[in-house]
N, C-alpha and C. Protein backbone atom coordinates (compact mmCIF):
# COMPACT_ATOMS: atom_id res chain seq x y z
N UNK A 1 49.41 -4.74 -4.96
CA UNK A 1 48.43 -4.75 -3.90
C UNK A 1 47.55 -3.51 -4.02
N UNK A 2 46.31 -3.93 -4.09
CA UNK A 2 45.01 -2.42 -4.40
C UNK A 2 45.20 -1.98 -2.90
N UNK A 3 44.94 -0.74 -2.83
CA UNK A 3 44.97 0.32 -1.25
C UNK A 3 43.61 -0.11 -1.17
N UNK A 4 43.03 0.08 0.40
CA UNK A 4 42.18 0.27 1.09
C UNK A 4 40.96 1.17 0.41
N UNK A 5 40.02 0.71 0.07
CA UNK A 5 38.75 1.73 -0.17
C UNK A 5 38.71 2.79 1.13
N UNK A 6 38.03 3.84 1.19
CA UNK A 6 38.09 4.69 2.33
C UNK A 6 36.66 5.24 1.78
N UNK A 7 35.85 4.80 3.15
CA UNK A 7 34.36 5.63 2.96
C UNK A 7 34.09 6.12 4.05
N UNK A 8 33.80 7.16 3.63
CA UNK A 8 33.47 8.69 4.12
C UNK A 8 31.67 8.71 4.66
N UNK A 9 31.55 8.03 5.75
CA UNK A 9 29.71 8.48 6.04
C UNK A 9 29.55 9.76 7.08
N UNK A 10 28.63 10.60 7.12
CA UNK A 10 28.23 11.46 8.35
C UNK A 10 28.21 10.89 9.52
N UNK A 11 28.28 11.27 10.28
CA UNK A 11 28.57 11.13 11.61
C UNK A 11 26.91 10.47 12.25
N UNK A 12 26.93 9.23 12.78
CA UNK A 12 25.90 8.50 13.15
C UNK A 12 24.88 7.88 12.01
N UNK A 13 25.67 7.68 11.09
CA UNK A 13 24.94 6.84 10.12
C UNK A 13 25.00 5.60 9.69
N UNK A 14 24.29 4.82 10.15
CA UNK A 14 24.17 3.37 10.05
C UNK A 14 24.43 2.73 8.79
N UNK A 15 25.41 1.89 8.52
CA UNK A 15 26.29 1.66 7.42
C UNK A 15 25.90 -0.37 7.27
N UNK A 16 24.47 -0.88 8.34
CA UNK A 16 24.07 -2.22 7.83
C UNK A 16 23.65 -2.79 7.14
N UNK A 17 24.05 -3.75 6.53
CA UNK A 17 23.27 -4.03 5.19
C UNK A 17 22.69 -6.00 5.38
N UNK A 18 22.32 -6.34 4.12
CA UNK A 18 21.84 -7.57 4.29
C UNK A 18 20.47 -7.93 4.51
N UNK A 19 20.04 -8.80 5.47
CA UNK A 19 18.87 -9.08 5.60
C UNK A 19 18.31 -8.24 7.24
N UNK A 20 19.02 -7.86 8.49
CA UNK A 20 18.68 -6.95 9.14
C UNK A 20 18.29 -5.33 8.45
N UNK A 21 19.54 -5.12 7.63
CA UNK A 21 18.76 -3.70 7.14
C UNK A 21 17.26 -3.89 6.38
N UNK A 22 17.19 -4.60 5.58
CA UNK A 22 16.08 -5.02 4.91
C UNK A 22 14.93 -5.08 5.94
N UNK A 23 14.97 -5.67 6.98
CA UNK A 23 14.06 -6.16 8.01
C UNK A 23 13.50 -4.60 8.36
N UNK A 24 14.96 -3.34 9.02
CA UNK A 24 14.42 -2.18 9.52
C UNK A 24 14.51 -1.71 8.29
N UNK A 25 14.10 -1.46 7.53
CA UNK A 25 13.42 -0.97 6.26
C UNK A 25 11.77 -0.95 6.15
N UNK A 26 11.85 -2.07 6.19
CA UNK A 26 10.16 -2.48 6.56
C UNK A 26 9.70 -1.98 7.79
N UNK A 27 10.27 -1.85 8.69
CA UNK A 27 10.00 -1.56 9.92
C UNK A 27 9.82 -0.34 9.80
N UNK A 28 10.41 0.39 9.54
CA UNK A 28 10.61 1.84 9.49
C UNK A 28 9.38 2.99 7.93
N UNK A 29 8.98 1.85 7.20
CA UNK A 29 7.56 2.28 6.33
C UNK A 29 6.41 1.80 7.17
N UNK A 30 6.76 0.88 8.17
CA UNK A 30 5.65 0.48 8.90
C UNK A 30 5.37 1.45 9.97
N UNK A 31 6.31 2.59 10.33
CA UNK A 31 5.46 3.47 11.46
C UNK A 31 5.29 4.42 10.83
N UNK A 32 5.47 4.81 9.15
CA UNK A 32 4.78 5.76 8.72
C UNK A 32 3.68 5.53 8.26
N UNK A 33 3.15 3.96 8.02
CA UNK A 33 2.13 3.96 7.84
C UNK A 33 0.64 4.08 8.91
N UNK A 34 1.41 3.56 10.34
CA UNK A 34 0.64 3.98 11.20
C UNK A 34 0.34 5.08 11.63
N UNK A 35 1.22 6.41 10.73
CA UNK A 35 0.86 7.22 11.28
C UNK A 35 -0.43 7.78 10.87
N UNK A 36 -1.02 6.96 9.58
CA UNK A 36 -1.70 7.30 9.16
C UNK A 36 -2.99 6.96 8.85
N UNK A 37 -2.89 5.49 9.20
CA UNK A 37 -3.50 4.33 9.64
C UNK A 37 -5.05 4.74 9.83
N UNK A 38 -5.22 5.38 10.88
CA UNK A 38 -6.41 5.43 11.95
C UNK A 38 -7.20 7.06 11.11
N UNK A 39 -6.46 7.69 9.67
CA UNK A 39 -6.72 8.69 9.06
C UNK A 39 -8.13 8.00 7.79
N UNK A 40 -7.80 7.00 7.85
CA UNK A 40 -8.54 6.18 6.79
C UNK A 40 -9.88 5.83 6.82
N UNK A 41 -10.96 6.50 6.27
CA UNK A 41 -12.62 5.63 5.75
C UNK A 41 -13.14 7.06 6.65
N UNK A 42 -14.28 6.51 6.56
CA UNK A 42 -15.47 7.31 7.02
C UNK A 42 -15.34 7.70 8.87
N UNK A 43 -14.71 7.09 9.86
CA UNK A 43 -14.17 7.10 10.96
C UNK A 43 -13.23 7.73 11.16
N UNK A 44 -12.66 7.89 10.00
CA UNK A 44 -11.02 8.58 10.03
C UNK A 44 -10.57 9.48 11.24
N UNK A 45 -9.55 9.19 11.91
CA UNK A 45 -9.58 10.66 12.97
C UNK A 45 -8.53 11.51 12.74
N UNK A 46 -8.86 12.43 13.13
CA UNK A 46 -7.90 13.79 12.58
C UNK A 46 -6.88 13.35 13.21
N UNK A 47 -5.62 14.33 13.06
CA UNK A 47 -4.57 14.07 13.82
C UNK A 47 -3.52 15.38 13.93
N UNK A 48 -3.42 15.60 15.29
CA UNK A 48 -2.84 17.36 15.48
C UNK A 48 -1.23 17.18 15.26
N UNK A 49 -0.74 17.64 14.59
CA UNK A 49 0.93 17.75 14.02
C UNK A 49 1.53 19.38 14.44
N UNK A 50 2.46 19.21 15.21
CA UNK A 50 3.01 20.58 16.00
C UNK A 50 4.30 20.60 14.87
N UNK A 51 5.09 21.40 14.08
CA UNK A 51 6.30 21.03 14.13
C UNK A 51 7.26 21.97 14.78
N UNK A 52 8.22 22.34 14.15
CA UNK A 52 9.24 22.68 15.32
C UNK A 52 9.37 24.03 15.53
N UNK A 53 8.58 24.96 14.73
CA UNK A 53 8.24 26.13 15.30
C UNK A 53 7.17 26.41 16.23
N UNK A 54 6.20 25.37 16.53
CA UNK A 54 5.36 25.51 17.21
C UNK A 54 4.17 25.73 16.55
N UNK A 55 3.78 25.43 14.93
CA UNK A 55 2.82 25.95 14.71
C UNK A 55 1.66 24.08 14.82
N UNK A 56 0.72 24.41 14.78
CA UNK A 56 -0.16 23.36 14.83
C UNK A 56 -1.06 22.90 13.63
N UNK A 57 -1.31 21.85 13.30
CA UNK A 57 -1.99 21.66 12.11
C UNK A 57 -2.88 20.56 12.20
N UNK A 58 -4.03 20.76 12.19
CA UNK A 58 -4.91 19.20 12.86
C UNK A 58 -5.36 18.79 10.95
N UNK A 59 -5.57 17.86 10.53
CA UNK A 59 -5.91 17.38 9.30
C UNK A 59 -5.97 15.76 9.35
N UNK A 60 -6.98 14.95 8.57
CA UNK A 60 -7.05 13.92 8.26
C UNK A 60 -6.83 13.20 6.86
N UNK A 61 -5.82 14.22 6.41
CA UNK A 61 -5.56 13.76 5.00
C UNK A 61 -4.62 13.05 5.12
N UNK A 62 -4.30 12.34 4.65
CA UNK A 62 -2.92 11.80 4.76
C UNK A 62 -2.05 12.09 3.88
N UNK A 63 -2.46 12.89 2.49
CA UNK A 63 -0.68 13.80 1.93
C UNK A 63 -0.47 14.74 3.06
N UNK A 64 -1.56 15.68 3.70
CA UNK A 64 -1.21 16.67 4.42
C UNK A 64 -0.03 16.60 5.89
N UNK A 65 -0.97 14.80 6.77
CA UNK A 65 0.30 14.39 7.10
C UNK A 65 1.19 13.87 6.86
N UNK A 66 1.64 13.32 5.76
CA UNK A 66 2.83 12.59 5.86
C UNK A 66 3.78 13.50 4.96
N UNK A 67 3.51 15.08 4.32
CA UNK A 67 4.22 16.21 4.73
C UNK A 67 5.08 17.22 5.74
N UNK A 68 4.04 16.49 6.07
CA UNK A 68 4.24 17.60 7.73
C UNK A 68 5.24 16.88 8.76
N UNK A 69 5.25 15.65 8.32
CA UNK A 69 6.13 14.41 8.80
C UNK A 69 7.56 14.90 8.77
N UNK A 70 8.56 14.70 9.54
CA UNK A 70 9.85 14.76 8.98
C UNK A 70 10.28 13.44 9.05
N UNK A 71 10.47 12.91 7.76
CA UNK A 71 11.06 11.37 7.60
C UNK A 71 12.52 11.58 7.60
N UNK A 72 12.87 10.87 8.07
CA UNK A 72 14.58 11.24 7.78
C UNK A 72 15.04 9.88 7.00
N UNK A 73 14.50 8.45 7.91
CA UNK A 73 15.00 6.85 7.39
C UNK A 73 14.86 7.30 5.75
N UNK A 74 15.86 6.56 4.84
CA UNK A 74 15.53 6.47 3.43
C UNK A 74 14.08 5.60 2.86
N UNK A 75 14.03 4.53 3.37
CA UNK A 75 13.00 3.46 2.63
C UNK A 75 11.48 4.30 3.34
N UNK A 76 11.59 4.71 4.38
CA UNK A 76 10.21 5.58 5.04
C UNK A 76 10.36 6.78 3.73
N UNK A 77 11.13 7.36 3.80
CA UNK A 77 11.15 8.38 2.83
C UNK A 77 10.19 8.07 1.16
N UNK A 78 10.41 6.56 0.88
CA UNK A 78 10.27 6.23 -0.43
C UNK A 78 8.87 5.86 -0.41
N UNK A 79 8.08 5.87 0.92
CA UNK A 79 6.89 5.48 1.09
C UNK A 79 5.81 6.97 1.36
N UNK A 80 6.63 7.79 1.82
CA UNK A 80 6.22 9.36 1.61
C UNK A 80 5.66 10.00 0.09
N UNK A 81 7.20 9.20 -0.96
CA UNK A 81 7.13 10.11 -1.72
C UNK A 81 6.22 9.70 -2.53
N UNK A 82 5.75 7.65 -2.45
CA UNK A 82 4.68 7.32 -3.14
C UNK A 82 3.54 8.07 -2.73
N UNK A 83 3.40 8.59 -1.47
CA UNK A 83 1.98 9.36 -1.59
C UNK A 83 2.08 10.46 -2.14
N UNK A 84 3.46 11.39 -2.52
CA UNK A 84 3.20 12.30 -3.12
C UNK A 84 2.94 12.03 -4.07
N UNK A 85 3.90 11.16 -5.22
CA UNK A 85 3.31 10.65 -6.42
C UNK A 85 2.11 10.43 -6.86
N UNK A 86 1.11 10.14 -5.86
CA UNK A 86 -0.14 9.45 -5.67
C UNK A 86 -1.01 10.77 -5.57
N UNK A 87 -0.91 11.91 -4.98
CA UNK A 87 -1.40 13.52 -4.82
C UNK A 87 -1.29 13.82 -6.29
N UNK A 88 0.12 14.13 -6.98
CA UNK A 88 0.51 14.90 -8.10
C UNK A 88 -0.74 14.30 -9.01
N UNK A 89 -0.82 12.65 -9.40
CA UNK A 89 -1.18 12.25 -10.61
C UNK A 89 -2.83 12.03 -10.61
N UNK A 90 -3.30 11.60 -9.04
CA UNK A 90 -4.62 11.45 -9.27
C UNK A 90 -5.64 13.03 -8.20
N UNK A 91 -4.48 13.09 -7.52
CA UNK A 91 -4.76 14.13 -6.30
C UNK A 91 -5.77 13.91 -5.23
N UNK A 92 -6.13 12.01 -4.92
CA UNK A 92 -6.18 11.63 -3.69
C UNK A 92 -5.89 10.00 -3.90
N UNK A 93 -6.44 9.29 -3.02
CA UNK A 93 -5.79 8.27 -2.74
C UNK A 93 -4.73 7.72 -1.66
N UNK A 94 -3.76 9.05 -1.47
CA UNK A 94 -2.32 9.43 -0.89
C UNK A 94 -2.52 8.19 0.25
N UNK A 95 -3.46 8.07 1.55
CA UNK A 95 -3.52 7.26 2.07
C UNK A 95 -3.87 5.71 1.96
N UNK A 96 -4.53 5.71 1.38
CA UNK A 96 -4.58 4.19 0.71
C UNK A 96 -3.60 3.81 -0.17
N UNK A 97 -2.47 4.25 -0.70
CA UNK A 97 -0.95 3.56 -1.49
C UNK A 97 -0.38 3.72 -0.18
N UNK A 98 -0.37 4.36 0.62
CA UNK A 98 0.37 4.14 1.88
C UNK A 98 0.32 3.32 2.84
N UNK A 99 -1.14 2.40 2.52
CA UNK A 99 -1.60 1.35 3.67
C UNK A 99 -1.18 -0.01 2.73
N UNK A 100 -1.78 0.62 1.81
CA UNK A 100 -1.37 -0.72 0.56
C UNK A 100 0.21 -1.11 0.24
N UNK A 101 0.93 0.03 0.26
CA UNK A 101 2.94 -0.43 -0.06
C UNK A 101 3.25 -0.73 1.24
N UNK A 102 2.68 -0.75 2.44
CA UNK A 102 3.08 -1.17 4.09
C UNK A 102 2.87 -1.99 3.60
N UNK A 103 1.51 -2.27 3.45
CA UNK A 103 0.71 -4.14 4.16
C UNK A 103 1.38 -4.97 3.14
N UNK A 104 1.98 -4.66 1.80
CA UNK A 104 2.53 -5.49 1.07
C UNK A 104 4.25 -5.56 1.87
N UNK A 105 5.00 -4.88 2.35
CA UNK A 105 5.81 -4.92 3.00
C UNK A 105 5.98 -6.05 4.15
N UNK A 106 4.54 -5.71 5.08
CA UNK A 106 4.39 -6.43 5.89
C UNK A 106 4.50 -8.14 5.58
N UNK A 107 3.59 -8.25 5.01
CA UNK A 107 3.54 -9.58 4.28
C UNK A 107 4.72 -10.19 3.93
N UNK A 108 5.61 -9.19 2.90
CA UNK A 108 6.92 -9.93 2.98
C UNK A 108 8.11 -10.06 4.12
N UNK A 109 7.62 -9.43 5.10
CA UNK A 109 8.53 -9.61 6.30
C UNK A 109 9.06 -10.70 6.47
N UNK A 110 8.43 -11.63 6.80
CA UNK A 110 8.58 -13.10 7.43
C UNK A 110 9.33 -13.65 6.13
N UNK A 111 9.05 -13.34 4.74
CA UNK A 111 10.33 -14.26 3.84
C UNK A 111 11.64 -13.26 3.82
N UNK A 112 11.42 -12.59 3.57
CA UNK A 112 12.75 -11.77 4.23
C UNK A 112 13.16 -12.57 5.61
N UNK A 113 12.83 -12.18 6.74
CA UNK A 113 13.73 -12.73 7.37
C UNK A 113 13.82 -14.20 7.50
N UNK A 114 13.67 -14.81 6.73
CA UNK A 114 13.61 -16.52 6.44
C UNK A 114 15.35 -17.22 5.15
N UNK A 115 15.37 -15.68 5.01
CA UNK A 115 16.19 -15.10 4.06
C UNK A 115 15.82 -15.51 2.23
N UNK A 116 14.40 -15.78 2.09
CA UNK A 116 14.17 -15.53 0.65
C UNK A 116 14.93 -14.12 0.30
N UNK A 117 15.46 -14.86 -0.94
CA UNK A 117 15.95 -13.70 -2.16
C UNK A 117 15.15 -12.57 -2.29
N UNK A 118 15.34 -11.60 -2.22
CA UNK A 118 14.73 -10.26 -2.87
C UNK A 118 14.01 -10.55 -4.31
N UNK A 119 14.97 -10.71 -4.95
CA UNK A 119 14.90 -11.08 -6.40
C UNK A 119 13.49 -12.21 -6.77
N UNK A 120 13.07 -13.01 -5.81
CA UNK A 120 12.36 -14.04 -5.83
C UNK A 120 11.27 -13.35 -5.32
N UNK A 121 11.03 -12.74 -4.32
CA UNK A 121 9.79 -11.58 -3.92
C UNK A 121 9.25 -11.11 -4.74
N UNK A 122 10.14 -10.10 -5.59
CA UNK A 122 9.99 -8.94 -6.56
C UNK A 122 9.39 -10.14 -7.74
N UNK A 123 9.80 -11.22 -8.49
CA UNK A 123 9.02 -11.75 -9.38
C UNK A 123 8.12 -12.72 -8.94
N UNK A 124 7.38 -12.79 -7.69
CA UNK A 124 6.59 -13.64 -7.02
C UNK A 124 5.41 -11.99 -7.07
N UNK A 125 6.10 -11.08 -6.66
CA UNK A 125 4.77 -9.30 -7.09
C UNK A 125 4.52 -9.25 -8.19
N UNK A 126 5.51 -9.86 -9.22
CA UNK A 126 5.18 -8.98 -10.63
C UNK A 126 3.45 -10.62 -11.30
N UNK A 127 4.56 -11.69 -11.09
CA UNK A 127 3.16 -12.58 -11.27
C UNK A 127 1.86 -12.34 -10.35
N UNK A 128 1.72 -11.36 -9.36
CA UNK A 128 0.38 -11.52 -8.56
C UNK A 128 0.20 -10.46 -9.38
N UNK A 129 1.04 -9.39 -9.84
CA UNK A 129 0.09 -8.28 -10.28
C UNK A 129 -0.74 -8.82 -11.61
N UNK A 130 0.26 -9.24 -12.38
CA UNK A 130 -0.58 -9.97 -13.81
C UNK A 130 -1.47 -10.82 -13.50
N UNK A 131 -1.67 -11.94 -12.34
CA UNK A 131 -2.98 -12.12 -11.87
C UNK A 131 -4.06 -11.33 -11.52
N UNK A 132 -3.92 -10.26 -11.13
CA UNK A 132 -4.34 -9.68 -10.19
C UNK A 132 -5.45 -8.69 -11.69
N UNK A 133 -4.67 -8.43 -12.41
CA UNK A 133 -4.18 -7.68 -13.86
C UNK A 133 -5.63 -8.81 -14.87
N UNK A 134 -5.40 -9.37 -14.56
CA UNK A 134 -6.17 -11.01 -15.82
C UNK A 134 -7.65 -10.89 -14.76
N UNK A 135 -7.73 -10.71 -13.20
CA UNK A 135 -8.78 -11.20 -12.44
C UNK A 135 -9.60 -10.00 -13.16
N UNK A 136 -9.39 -9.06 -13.12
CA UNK A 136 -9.61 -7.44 -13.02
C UNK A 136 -9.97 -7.27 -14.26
N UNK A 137 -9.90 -7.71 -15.58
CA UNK A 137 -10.39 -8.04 -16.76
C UNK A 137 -11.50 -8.58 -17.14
N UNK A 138 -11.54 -9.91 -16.20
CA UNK A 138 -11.93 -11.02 -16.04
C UNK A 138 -13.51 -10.70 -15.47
N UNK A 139 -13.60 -9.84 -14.64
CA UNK A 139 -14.90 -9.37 -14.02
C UNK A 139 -15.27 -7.81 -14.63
N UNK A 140 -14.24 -7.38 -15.34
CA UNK A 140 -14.99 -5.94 -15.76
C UNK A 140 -16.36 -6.12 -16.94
N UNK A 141 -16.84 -4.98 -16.45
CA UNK A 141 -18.33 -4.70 -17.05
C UNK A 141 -18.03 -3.82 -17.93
N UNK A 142 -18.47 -3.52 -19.65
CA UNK A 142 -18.09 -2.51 -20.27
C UNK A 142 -19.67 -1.54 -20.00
N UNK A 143 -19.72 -0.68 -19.94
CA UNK A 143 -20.39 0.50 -19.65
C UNK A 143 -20.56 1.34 -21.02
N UNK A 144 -21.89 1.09 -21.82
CA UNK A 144 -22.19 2.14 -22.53
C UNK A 144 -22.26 3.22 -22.48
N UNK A 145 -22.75 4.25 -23.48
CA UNK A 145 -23.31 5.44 -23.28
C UNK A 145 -24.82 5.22 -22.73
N UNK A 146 -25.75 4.31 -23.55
CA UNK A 146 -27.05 3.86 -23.69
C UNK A 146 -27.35 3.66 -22.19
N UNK A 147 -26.47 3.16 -21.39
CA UNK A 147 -26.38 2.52 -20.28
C UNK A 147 -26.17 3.39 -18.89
N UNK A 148 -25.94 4.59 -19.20
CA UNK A 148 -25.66 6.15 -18.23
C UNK A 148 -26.34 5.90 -17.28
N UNK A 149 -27.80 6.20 -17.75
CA UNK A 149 -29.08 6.63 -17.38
C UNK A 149 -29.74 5.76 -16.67
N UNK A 150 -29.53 4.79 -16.98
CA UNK A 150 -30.10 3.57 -16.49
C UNK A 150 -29.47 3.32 -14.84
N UNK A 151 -27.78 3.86 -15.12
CA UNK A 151 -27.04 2.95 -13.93
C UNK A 151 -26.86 4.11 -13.09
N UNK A 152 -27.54 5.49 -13.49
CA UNK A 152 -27.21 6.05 -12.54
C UNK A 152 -27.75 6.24 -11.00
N UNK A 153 -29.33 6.25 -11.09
CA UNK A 153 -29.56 5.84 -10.13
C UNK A 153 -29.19 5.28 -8.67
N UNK A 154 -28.44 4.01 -9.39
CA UNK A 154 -27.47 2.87 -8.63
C UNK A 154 -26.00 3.37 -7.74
N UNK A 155 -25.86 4.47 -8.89
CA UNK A 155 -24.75 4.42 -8.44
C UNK A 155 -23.89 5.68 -7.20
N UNK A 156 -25.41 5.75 -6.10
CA UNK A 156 -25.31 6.77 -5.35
C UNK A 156 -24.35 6.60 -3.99
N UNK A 157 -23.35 6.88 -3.23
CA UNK A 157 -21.99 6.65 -2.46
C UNK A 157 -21.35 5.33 -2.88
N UNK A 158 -21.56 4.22 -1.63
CA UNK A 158 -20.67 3.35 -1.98
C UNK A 158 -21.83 2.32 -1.56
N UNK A 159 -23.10 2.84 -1.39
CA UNK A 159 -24.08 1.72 -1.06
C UNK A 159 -24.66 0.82 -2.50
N UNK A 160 -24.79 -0.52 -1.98
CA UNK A 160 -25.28 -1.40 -2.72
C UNK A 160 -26.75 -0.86 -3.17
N UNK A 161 -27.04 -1.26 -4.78
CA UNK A 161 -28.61 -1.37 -5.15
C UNK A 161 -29.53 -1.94 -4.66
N UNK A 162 -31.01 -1.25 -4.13
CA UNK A 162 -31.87 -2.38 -3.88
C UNK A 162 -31.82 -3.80 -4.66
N UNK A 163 -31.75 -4.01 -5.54
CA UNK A 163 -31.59 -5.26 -6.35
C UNK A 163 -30.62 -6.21 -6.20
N UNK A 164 -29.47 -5.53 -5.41
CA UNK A 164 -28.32 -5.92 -5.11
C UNK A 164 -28.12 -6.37 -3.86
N UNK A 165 -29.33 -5.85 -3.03
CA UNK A 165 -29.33 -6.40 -1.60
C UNK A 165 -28.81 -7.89 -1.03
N UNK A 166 -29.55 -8.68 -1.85
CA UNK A 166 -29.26 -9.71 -1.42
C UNK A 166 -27.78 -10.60 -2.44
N UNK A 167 -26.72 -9.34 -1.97
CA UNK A 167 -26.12 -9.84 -3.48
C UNK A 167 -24.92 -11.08 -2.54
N UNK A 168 -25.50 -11.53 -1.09
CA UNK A 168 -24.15 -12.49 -0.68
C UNK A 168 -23.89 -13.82 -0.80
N UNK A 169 -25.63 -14.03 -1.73
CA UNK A 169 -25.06 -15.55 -2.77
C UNK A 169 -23.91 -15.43 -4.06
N UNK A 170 -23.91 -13.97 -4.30
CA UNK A 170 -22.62 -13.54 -5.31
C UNK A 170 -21.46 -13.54 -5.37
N UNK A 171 -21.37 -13.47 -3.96
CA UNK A 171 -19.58 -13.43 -3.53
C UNK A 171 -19.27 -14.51 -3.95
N UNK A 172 -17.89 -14.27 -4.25
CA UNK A 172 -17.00 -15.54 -4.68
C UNK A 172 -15.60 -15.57 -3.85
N UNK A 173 -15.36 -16.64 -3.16
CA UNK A 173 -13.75 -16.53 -2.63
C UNK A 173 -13.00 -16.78 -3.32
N UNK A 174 -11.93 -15.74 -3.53
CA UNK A 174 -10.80 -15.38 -4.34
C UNK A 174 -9.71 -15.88 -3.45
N UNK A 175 -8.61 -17.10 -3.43
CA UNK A 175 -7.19 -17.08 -3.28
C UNK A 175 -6.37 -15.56 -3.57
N UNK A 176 -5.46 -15.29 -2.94
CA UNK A 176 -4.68 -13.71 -3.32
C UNK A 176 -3.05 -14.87 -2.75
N UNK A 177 -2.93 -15.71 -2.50
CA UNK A 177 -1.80 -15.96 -2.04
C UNK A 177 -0.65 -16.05 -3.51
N UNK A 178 0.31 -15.36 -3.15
CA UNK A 178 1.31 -15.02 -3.99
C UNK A 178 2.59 -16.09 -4.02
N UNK A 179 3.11 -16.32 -5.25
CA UNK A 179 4.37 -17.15 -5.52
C UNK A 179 4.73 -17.41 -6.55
N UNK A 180 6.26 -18.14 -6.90
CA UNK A 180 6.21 -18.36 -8.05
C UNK A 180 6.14 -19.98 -7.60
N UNK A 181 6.01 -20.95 -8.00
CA UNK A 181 6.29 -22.58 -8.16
C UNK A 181 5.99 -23.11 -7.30
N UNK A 182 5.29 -22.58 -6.22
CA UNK A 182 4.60 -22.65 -4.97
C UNK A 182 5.75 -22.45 -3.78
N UNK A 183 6.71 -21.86 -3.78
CA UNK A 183 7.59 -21.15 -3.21
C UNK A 183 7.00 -20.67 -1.91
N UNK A 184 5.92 -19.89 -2.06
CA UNK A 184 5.27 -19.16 -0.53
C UNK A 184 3.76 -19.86 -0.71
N UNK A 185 3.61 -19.48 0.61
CA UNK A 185 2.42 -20.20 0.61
C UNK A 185 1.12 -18.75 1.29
N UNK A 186 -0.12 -20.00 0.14
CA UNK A 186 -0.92 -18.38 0.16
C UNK A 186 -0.84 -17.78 1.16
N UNK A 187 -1.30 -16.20 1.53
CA UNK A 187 -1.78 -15.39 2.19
C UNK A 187 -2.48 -15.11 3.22
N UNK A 188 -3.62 -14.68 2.22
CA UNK A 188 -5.21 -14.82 3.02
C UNK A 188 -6.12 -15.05 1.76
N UNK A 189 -7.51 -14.87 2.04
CA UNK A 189 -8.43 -14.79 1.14
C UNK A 189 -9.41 -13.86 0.86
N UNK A 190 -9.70 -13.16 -0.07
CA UNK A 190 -10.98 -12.01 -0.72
C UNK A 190 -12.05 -12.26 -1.45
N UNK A 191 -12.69 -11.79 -1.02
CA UNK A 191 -14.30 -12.08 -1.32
C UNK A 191 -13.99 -10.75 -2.87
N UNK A 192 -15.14 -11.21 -3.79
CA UNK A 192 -14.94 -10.48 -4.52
C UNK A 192 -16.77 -9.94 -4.92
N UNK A 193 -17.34 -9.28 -5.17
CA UNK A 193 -18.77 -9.08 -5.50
C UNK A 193 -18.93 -9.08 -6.93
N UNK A 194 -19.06 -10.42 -7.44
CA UNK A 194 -19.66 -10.35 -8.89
C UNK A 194 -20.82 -9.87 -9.03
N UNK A 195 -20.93 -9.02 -10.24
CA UNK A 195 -22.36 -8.48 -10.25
C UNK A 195 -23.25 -9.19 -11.50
């Protein structure tokens, strides 16, 4: 007869697993992403962070807050450290992988708790990315040298070219709904601006 396993956790540490932990997993990247939420675009609003010495720090970055954050949950933690990852390699962005690994979270909520496989998620992401991967090919423009001078002009903030004004006979609606064998059913839909 094998003895009893004996596990040893800290004192108030939640030991659930399955498809509830999974559920507050998501839940729990989802209020770090709000914390950061309303930090995002040209509107962005600052946001004042006290921590526990009392010192104060107002900033609208979002590595700056979600530093200043004390995450303790693990899976919130793993959504932190993508923005650090996201600081180190490009040194911004930090908030937008943080809205983007939520809202993909979000999305899978509802098959999670429906109890789709993990396993079936994760290769239902990897085929949207290689779509996603083929679309993104599919519309790129190669950019000369010859061609600098010409496009620079154009290419002043994030505003469209006069020429481009009327570019909303261009749009094309893009499907984004993700699956493998038609397993889930699409999403939503994205406009894409062919040029």
């Amino acid at each position: 007869m094998m003895p009893t396993p004996v596990i040893l956790l800290k004192e108030g540490t939640d030991s659930s697993q399955g498809i509830p932990q999974l559920v507050s997993n998501i839940s729990a990247c989802q209020v770090v992403a709000e914390a950061v939420r309303t930090t995002l675009g040209p509107r962005g609003m600052d946001k004042l962070i006290v921590d526990g010495r009392g010192k104060a720090t107002i900033s609208n970055d979002g590595a700056t807050i979600l530093k200043l954050l004390d995450v303790v949950h693990p899976a919130a933690k793993t959504l932190v450290d993508i923005a650090k990852s996201q600081d180190a390699e490009v040194g911004d962005g930090t908030t937008s992988v943080t809205l983007l690994a939520a809202e993909f979270l979000k999305q899978v909520k509802p098959y999670v708790e429906e109890g789709l496989h993990p396993q079936i998620i994760i290769r239902a992401f990897r085929t949207a990315t290689q779509l996603a991967i083929n679309k993104i090919k599919e519309i790129a423009v190669t950019v000369k040298k010859q061609d600098k001078a010409r496009a620079q002009p154009q290419l002043r903030g994030s505003r469209l070219p006069r020429e481009e004004s009327g570019a909303l006979p261009r749009l094309r609606q893009v499907s984004t709904g993700w699956g493998v064998g038609g397993l889930c059913k699409p999403l939503h839909s994205s406009w894409i601006l062919r040029a």
